[in-house]
Protein backbone atom coordinates (compact mmCIF):
# COMPACT_ATOMS: atom_id res chain seq x y z
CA UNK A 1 70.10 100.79 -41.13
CA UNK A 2 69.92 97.32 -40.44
CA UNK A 3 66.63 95.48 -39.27
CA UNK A 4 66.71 95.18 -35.72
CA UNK A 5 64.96 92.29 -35.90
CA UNK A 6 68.13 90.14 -37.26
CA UNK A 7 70.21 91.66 -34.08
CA UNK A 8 67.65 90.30 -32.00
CA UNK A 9 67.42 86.87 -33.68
CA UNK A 10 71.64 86.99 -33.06
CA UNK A 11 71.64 87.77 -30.05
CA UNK A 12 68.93 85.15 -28.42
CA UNK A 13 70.85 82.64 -30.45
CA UNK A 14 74.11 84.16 -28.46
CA UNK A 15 72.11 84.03 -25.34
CA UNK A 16 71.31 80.16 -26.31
CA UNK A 17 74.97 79.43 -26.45
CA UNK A 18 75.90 80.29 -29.63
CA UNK A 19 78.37 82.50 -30.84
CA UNK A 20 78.93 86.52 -30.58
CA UNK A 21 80.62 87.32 -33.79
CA UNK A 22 77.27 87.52 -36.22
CA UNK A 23 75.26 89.55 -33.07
CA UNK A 24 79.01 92.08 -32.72
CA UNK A 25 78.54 92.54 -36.79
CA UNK A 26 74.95 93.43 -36.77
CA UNK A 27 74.93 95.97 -33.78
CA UNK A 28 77.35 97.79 -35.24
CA UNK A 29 75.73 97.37 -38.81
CA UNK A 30 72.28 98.67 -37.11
CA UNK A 31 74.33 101.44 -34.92
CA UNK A 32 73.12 99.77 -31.24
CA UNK A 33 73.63 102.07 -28.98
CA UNK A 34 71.28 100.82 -26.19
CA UNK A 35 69.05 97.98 -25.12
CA UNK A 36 65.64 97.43 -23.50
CA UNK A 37 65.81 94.34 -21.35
CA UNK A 38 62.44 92.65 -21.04
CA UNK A 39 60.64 89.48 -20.05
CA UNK A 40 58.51 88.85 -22.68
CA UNK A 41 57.18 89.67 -26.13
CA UNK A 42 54.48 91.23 -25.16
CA UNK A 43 56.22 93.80 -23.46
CA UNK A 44 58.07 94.06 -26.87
CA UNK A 45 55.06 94.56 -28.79
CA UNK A 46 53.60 97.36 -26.60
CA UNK A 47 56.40 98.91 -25.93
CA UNK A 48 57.63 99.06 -29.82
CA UNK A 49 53.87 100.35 -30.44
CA UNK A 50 53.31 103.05 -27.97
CA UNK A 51 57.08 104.97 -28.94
CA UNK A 52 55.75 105.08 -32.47
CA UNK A 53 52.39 106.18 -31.10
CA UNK A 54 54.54 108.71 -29.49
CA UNK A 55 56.53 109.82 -32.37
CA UNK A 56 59.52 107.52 -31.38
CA UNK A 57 61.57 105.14 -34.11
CA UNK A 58 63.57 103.21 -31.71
CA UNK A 59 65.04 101.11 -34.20
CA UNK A 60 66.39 104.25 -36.20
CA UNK A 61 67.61 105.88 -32.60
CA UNK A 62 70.12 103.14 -32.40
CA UNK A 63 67.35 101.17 -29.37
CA UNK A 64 66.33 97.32 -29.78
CA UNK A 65 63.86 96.16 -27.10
CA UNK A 66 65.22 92.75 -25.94
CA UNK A 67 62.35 90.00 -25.33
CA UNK A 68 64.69 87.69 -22.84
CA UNK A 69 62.00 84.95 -22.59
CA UNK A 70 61.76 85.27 -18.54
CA UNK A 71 63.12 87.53 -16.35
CA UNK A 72 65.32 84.57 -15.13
CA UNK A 73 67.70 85.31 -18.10
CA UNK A 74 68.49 88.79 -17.08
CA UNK A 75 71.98 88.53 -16.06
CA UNK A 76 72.80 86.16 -19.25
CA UNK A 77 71.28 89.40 -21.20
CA UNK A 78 73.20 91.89 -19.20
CA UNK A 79 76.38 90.08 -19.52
CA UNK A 80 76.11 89.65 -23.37
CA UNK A 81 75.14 93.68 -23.86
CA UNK A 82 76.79 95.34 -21.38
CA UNK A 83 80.64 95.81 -20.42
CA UNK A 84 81.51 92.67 -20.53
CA UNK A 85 80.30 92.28 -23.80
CA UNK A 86 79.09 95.03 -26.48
CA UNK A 87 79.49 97.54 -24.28
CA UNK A 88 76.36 98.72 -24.95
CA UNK A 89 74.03 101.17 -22.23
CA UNK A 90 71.39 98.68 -20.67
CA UNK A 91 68.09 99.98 -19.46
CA UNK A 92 65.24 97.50 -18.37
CA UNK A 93 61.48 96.89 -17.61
CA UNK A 94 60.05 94.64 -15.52
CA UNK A 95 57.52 93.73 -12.65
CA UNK A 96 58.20 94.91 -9.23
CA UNK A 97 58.83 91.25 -7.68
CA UNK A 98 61.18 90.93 -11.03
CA UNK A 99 63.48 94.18 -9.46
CA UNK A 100 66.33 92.34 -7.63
CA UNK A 101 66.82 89.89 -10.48
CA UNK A 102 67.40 93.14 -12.70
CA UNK A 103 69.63 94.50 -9.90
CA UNK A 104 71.55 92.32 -8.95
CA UNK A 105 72.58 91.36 -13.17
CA UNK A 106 72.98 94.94 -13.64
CA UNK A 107 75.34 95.63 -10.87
CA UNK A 108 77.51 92.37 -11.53
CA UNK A 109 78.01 93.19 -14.93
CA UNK A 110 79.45 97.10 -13.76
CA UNK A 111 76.47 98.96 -15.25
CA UNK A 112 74.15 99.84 -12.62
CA UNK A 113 72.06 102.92 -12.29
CA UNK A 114 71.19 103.01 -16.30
CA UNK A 115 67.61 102.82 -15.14
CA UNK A 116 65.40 100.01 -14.55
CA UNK A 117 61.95 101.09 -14.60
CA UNK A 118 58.86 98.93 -13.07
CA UNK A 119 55.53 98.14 -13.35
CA UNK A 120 54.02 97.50 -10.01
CA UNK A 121 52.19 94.11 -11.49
CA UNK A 122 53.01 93.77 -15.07
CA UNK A 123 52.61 96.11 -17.87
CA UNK A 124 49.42 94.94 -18.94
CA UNK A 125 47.83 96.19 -15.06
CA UNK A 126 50.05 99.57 -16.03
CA UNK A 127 48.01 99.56 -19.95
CA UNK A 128 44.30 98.69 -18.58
CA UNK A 129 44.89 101.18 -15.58
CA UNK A 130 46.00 103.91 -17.71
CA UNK A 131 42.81 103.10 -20.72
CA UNK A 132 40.21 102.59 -17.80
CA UNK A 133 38.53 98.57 -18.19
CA UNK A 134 35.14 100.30 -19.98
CA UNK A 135 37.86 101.58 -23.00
CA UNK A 136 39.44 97.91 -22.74
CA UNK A 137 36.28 96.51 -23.15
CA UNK A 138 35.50 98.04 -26.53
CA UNK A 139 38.73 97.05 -27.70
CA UNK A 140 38.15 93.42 -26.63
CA UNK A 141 34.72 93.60 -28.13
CA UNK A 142 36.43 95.27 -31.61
CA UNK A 143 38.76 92.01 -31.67
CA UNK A 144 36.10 89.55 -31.24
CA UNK A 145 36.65 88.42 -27.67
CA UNK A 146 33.59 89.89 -25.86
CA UNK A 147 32.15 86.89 -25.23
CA UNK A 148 34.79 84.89 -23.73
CA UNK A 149 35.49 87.84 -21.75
CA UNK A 150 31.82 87.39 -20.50
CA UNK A 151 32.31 83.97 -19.99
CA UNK A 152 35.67 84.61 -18.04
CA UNK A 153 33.53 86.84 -15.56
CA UNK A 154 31.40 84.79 -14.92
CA UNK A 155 33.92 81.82 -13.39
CA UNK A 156 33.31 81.53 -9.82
CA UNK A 157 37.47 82.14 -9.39
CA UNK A 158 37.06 85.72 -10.72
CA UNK A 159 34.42 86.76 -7.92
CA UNK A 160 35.66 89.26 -5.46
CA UNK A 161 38.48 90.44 -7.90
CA UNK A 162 38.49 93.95 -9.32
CA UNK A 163 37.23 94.82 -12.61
CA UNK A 164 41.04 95.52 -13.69
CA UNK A 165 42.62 92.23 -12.31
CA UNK A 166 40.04 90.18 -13.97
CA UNK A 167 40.74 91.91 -17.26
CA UNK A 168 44.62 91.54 -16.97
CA UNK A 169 44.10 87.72 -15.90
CA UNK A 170 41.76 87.39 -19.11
CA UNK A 171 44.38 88.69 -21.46
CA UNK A 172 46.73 85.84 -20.12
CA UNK A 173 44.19 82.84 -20.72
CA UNK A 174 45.29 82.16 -24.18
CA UNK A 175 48.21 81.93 -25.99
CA UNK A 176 48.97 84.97 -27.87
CA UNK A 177 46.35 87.08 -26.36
CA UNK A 178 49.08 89.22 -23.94
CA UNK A 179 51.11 89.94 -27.15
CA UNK A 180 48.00 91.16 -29.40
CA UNK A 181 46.34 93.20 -26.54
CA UNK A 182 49.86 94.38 -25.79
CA UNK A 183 49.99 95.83 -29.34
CA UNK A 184 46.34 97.03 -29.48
CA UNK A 185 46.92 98.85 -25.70
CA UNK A 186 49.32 100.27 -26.47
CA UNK A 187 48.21 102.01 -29.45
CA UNK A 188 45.01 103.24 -27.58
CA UNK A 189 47.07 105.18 -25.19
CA UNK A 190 46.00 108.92 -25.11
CA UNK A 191 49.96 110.43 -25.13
CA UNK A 192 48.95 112.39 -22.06
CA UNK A 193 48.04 109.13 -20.06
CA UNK A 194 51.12 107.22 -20.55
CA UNK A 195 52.10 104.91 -17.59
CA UNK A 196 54.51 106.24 -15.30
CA UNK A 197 57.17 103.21 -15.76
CA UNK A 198 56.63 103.83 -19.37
CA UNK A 199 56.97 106.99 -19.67
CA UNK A 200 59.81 107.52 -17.65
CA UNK A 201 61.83 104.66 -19.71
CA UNK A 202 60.91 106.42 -22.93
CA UNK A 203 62.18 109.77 -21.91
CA UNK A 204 65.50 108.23 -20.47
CA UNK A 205 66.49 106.75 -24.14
C-alpha cells in the first residue's frame, strides 16, 4: 500500500492550486476510502498516535488524517475529497467555535451527516483533561520542559486560570511544542480514558 504520506503531500499541493491527477493516482494506489479533516498537525500527530495506541492502522484501513492548515480551508478540503471530487466519505475534527465552518463545507459539497466530531476547546484541553495536569506534568518534566513550565506559571497573565488552561496555553508558546505533546498525549492515554470526540470518531471509521 502506498505511503499516505505522498497522498497527503498531493493533495495540499491540489488544495494550493495545483493539479488533481497525481493526488486521483495515489488514492487509488493507497486504496482511500475516507478522510479525517483537521486544522492542524498536531491534531494529525495525536490522532495518528492514539489509533495505533489503540490497535488501529489507519493508513492500512484505507484512512489519511488531513492536516488543512486552518480550519478556514475546510470547504476547499471538502470540495477536493468529497463528491465533487474523489468521492471519498469525509469525517472531521475540530473545535466547537470551528463547527459551522465544518457544516456549512460539508453540506455544500452534498455529504453531510458523515460525522464531525468536536472538541469543546481544542484537542489538547480534550488530551490534558482526559491524563489529569499531575500525569502531564511528568511528561513535560520527562521532555525537558519543567522549568519553563514553572516559569510559564508564574507570569502574572496565568493567575486566576485553571491548572488545565494554563497547561494547554503552555503547550502553544513555542513552535512545535502542540505537535510533540500532541504525539506524547496521545500515547499516554489509558484506552479506557479516551476523549469522547475521539473516541467516537475512531469508532465511526
Amino acid at each position: 500500500m502506498t505511503d499516505m504520506g505522498g497522498f497527503r503531500d498531493a493533495v495540499g499541493g491540489w488544495a494550493a492550486g495545483g493539479g488533481g491527477a497525481v493526488a486521483r493516482e495515489l488514492a487509488a494506489g493507497a486504496g482511500v476510502r475516507a478522510v479525517v479533516l483537521v486544522e492542524g498537525p498536531s491534531d494529525l500527530a495525536a490522532l495518528e498516535t492514539l489509533a495505533g495506541r489503540l490497535g488501529r492502522a489507519l493508513a492500512a484501513e484505507g484512512v489519511c488524517v488531513l492536516s488543512m492548515g486552518g480550519a478556514m480551508n475546510v470547504g476547499r478540503y471538502a470540495e477536493l475529497m468529497g463528491p465533487p471530487g474523489l468521492g471519498l466519505r469525509i469525517t472531521g475534527l475540530c473545535d466547537e467555535q470551528e463547527r459551522p465552518f465544518y457544516d456549512r463545507a460539508l453540506d455544500r459539497v452534498g455529504a453531510p451527516g458523515q460525522g464531525v466530531f468536536v472538541c469543546v476547546k481544542d484537542l489538547e484541553e480534550e488530551l490534558i483533561r482526559a491524563l489529569g495536569v499531575p500525569k502531564v506534568e511528568e511528561i513535560v518534566e520527562a521532555e525537558g520542559d519543567l522549568v519553563p513550565w514553572r516559569t510559564f506559571t508564574r507570569q502574572p497573565a496565568q493567575r486566576g486560570r485553571s491548572p488545565q488552561d494554563r497547561m494547554r496555553r503552555f503547550l502553544g508558546t513555542k513552535k512545535g511544542r502542540k505537535i510533540r505533546y500532541g504525539h506524547l498525549l496521545a500515547g499516554s492515554l489509558d484506552p479506557g480514558r479516551v476523549p469522547a470526540p475521539l473516541d467516537a470518531l475512531l469508532a465511526c471509521l
